[in-house]
C-alpha atoms as a PDB file:
ATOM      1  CA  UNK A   1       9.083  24.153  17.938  1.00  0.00           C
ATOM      2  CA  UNK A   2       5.555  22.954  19.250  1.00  0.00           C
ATOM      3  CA  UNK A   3       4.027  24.583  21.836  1.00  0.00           C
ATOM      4  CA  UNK A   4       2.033  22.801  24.586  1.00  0.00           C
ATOM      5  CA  UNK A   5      -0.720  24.136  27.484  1.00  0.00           C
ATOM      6  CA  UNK A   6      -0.017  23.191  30.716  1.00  0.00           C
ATOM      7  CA  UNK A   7      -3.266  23.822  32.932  1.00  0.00           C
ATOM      8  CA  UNK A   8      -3.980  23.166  36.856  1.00  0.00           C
ATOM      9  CA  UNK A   9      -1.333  24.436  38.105  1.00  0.00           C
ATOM     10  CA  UNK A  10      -1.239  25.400  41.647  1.00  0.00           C
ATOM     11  CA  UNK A  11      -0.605  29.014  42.278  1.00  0.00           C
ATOM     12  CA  UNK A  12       2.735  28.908  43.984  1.00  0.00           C
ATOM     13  CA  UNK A  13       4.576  27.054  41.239  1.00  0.00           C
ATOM     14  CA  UNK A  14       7.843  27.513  40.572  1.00  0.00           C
ATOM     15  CA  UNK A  15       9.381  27.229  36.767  1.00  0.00           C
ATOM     16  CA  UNK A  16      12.310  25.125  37.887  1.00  0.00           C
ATOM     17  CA  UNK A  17       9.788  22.990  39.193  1.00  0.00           C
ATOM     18  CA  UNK A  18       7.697  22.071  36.631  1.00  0.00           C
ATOM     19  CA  UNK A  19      10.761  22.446  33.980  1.00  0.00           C
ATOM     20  CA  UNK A  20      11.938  18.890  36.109  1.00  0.00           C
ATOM     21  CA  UNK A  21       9.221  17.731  36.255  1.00  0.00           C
ATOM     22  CA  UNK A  22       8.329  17.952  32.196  1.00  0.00           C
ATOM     23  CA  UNK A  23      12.101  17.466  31.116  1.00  0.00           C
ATOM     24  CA  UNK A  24      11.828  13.740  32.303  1.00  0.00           C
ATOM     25  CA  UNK A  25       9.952  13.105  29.026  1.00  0.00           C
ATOM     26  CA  UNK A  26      11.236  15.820  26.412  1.00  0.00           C
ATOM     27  CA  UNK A  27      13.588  18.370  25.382  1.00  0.00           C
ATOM     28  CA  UNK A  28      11.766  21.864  26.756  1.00  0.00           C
ATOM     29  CA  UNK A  29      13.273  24.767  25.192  1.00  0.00           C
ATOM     30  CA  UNK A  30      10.860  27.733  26.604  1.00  0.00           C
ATOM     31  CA  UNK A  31       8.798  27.725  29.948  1.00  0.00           C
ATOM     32  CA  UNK A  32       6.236  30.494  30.951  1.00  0.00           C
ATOM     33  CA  UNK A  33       4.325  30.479  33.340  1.00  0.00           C
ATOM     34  CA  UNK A  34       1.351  33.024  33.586  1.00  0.00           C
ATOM     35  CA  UNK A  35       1.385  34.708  36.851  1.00  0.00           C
ATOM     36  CA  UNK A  36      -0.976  37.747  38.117  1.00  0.00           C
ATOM     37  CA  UNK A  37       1.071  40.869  38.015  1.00  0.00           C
ATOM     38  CA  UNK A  38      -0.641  42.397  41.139  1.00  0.00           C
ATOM     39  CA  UNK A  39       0.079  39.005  43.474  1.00  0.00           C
ATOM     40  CA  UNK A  40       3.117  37.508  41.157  1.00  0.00           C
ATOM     41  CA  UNK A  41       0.701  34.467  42.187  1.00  0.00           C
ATOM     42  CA  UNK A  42       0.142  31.717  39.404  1.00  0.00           C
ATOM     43  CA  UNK A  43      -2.850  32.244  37.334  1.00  0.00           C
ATOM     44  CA  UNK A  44      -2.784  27.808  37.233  1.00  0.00           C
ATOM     45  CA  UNK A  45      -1.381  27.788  33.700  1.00  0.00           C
ATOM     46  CA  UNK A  46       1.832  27.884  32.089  1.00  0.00           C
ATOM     47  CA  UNK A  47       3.003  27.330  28.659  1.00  0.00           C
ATOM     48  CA  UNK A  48       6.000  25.095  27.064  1.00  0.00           C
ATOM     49  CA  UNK A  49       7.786  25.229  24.136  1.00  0.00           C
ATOM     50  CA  UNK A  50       9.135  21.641  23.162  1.00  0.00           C
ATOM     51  CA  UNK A  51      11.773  20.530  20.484  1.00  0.00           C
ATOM     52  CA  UNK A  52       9.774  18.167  18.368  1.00  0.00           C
ATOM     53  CA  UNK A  53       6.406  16.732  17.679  1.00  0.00           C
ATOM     54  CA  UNK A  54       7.972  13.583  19.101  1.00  0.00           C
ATOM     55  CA  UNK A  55       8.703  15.429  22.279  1.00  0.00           C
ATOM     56  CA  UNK A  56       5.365  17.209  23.012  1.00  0.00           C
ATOM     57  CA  UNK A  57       3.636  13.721  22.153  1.00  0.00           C
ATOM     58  CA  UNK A  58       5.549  11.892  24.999  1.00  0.00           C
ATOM     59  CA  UNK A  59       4.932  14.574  27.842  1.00  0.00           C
ATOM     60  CA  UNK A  60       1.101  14.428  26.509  1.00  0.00           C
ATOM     61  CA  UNK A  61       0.829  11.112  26.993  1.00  0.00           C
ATOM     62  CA  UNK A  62       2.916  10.597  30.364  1.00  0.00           C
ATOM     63  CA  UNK A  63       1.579  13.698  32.014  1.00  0.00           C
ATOM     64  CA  UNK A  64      -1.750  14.783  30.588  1.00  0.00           C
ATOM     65  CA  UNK A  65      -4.352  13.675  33.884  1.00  0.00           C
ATOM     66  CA  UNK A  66      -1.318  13.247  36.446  1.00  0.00           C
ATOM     67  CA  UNK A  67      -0.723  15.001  39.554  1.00  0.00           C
ATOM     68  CA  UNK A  68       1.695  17.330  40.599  1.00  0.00           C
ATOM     69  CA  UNK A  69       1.820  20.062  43.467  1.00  0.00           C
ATOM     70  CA  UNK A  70      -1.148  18.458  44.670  1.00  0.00           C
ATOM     71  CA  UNK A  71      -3.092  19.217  41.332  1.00  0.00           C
ATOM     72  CA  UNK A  72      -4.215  17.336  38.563  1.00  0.00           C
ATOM     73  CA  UNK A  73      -2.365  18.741  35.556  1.00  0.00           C
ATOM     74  CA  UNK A  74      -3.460  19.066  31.971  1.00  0.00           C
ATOM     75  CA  UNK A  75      -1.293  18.891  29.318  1.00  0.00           C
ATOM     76  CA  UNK A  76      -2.175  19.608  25.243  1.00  0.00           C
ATOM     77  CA  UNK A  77      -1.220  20.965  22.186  1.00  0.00           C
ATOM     78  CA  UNK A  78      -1.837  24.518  21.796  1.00  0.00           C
ATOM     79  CA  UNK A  79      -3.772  25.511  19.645  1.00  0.00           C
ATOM     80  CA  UNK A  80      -2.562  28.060  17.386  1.00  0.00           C
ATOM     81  CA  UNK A  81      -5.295  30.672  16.211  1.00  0.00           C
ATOM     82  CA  UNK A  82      -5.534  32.492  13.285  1.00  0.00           C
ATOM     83  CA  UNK A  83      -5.038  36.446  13.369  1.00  0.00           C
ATOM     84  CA  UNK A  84      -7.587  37.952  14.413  1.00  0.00           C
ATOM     85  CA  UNK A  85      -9.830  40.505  11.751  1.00  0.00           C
ATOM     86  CA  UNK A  86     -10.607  43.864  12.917  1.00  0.00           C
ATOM     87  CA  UNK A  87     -14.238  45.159  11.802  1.00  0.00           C
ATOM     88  CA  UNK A  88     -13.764  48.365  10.744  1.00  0.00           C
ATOM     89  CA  UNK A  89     -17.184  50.273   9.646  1.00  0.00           C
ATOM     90  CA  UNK A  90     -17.343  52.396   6.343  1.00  0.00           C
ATOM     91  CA  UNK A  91     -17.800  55.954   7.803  1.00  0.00           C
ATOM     92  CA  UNK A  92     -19.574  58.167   5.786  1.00  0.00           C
ATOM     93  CA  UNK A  93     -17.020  60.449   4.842  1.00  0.00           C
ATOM     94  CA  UNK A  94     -13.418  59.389   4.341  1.00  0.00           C
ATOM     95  CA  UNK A  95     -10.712  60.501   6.495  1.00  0.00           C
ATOM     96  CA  UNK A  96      -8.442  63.339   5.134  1.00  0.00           C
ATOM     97  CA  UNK A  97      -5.700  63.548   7.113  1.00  0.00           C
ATOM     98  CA  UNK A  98      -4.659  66.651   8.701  1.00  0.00           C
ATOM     99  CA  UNK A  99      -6.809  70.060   9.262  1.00  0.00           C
ATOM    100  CA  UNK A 100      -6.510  71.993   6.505  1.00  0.00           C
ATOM    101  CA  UNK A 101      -4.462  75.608   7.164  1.00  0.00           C
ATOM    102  CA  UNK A 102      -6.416  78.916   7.980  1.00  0.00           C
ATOM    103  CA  UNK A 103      -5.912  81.310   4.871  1.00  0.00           C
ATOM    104  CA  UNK A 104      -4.362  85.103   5.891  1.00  0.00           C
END
């Protein structure tokens, strides 16, 4: 599946919505769109998980710079990032584990 980034959105957008208006030009198997958890307001993005390559190519091209809602949308590949690394310094003495027992 390729997943695409779907930004400018306006903040009361519904996912049926937009899923009719994207379906028109591919096969969308996953919708999200980011809301704030406070407001359950849209946070003006939303992301779409698409069949093919072929798919998410089409809706780029018919949709990316378009307007919808009242908005001009944009539409692009996500990018996909690599895991993160976690910087972990070198203390200066190692950790042993658990607290050693208190003799009788």
């Amino acid at each position: 599946m390729v997943k695409l980034f779907v930004g400018g959105l306006a903040d009361n957008i519904q996912e049926m919505d937009l899923a009719i208006f994207v379906s028109l030009h591919g096969k969308i198997e996953t919708i999200k769109v980011v809301r704030d958890r406070a407001t359950g307001k849209c946070k003006g993005y939303a992301f779409i998980e698409v069949a093919s390559l072929a798919d998410a190519n089409n809706i780029i091209s018919m949709l990316n710079g378009e307007g919808f809602k009242g908005n001009i949308i944009t539409v692009k590949l996500c990018e996909e990032s690599a895991p993160k690394k976690v910087f972990k310094p070198k203390s200066a003495q190692p950790h042993k584990g658990k607290r050693p027992r208190m003799q009788r």
